[in-house]
C-alpha atoms as a PDB file:
ATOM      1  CA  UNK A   1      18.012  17.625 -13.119  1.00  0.00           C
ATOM      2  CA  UNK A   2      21.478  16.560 -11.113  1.00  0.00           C
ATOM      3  CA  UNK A   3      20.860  13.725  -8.894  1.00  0.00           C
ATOM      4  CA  UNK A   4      22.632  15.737  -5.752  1.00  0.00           C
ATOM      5  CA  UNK A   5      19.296  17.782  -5.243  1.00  0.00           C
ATOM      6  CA  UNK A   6      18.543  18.033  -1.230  1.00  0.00           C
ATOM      7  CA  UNK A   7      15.142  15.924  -0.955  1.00  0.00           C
ATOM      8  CA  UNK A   8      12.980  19.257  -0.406  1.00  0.00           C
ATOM      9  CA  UNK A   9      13.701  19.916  -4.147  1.00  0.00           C
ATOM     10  CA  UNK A  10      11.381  16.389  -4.824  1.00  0.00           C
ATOM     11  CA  UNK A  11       8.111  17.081  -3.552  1.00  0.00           C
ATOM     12  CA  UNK A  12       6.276  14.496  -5.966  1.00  0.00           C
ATOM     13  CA  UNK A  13       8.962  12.085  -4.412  1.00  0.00           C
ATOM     14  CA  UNK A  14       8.209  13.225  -0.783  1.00  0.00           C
ATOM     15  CA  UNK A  15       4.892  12.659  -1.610  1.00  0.00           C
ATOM     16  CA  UNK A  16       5.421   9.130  -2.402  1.00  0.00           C
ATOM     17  CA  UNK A  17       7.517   7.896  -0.206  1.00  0.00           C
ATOM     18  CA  UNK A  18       4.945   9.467   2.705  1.00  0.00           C
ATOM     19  CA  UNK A  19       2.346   7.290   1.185  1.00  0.00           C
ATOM     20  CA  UNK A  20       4.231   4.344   1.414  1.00  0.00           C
ATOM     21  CA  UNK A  21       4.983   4.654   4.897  1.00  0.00           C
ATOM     22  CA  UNK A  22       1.404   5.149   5.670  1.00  0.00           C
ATOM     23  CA  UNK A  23       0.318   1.701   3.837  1.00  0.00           C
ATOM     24  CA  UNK A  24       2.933   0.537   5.746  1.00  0.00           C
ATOM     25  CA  UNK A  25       1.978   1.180   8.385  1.00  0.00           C
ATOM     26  CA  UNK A  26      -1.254   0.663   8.211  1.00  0.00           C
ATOM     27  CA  UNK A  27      -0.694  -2.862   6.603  1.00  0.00           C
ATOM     28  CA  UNK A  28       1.745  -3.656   9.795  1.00  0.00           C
ATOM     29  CA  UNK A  29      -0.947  -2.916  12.338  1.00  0.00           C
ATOM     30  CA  UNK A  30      -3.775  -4.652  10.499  1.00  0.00           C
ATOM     31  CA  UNK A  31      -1.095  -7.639  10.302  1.00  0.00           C
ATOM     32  CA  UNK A  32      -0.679  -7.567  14.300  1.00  0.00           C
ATOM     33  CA  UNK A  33      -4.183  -6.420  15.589  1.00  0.00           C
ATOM     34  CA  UNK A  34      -6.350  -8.667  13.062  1.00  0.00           C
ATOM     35  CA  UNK A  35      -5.488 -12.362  14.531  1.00  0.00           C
ATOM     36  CA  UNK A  36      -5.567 -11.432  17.966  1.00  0.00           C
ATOM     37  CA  UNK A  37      -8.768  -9.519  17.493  1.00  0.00           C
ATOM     38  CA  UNK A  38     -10.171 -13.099  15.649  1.00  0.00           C
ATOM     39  CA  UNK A  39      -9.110 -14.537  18.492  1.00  0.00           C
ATOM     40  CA  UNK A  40      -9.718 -12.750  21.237  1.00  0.00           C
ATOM     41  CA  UNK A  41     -13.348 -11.025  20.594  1.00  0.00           C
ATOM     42  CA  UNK A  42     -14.314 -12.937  17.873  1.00  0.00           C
ATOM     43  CA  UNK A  43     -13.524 -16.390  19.279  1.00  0.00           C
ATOM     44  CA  UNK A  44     -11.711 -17.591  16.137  1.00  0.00           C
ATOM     45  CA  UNK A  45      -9.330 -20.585  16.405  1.00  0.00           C
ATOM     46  CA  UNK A  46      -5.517 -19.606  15.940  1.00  0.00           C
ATOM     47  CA  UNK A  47      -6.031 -21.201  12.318  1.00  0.00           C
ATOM     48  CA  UNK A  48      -8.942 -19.665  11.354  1.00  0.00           C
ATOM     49  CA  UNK A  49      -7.574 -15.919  12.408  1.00  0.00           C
ATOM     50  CA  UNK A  50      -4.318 -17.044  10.191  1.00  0.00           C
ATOM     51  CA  UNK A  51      -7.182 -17.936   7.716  1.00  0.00           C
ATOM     52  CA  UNK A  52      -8.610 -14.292   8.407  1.00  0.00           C
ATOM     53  CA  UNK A  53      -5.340 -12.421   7.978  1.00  0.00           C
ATOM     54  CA  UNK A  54      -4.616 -14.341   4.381  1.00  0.00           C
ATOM     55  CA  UNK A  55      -7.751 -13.246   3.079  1.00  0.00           C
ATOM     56  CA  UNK A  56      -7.017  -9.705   4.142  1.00  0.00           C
ATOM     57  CA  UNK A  57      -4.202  -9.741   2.234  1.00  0.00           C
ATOM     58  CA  UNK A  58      -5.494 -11.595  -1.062  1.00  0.00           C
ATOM     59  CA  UNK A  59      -8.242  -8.698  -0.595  1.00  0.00           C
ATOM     60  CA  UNK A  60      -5.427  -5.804  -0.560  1.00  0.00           C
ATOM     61  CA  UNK A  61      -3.498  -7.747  -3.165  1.00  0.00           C
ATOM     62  CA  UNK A  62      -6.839  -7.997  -5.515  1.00  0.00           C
ATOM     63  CA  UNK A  63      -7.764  -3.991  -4.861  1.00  0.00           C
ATOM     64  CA  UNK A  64      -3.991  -2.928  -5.606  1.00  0.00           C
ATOM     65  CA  UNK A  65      -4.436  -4.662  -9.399  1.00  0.00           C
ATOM     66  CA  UNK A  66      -7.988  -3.771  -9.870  1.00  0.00           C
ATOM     67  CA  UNK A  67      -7.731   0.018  -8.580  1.00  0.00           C
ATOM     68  CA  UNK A  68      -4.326   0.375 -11.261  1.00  0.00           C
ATOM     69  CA  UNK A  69      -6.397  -1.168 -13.989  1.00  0.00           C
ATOM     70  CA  UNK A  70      -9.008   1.513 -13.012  1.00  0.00           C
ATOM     71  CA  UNK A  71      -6.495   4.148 -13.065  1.00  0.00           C
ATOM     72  CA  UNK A  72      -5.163   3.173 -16.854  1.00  0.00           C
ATOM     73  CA  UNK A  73      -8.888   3.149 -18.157  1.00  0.00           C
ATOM     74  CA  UNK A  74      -9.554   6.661 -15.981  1.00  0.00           C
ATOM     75  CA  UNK A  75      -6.173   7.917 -17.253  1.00  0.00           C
ATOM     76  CA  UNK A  76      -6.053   6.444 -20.778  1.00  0.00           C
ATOM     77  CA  UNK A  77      -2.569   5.657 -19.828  1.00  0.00           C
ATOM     78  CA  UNK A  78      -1.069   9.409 -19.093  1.00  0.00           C
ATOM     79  CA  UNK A  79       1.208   9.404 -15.776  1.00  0.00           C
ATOM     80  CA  UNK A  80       3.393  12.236 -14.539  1.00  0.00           C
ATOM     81  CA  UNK A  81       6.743  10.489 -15.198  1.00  0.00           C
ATOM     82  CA  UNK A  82       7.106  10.771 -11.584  1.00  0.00           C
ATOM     83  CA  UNK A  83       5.137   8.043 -11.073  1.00  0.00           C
ATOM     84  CA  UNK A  84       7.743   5.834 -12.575  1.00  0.00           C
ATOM     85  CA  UNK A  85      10.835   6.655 -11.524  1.00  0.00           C
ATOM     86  CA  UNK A  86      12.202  10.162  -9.752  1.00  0.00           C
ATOM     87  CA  UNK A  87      14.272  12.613 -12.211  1.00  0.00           C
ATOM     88  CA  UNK A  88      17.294  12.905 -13.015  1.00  0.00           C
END
């Protein structure tokens, strides 16, 4: 497959990159809202709401590497080569 395709031939890669706008997103407004929230309602000091926002992240960080290990013992190691890289 030529590499000059118009992006509406890669659906698989359409597909991807929309999910990775959504974390994202998602990851940018849990990153802004989450410390003032801790601050604000909660009544968390500014270093405990920093505290708040690093264990939100070790907690994404730990659920990206369990949830793939999950996927390779669900899978037995079978991706669409899409996954990997887009075609050629």
């Amino acid at each position: 497959m030529p590499l000059d395709l118009p992006p509406g031939a890669r659906p698989a890669l359409l597909v991807l990159f929309g999910t990775g706008v959504v974390l994202g997103m998602t990851q940018s407004a849990v990153l802004a809202y989450l410390p003032l929230y801790g601050v604000q309602v909660v009544g968390l000091t500014a270093v405990a709401a920093g505290a708040l926002v690093a264990a939100a992240q070790a907690g994404a960080a730990a659920a990206r590497l369990g949830l793939g290990a999950a996927s390779d013992r669900w899978l037995g190691g079978r991706r669409p080569p899409w996954l990997a890289s887009s075609p050629r």
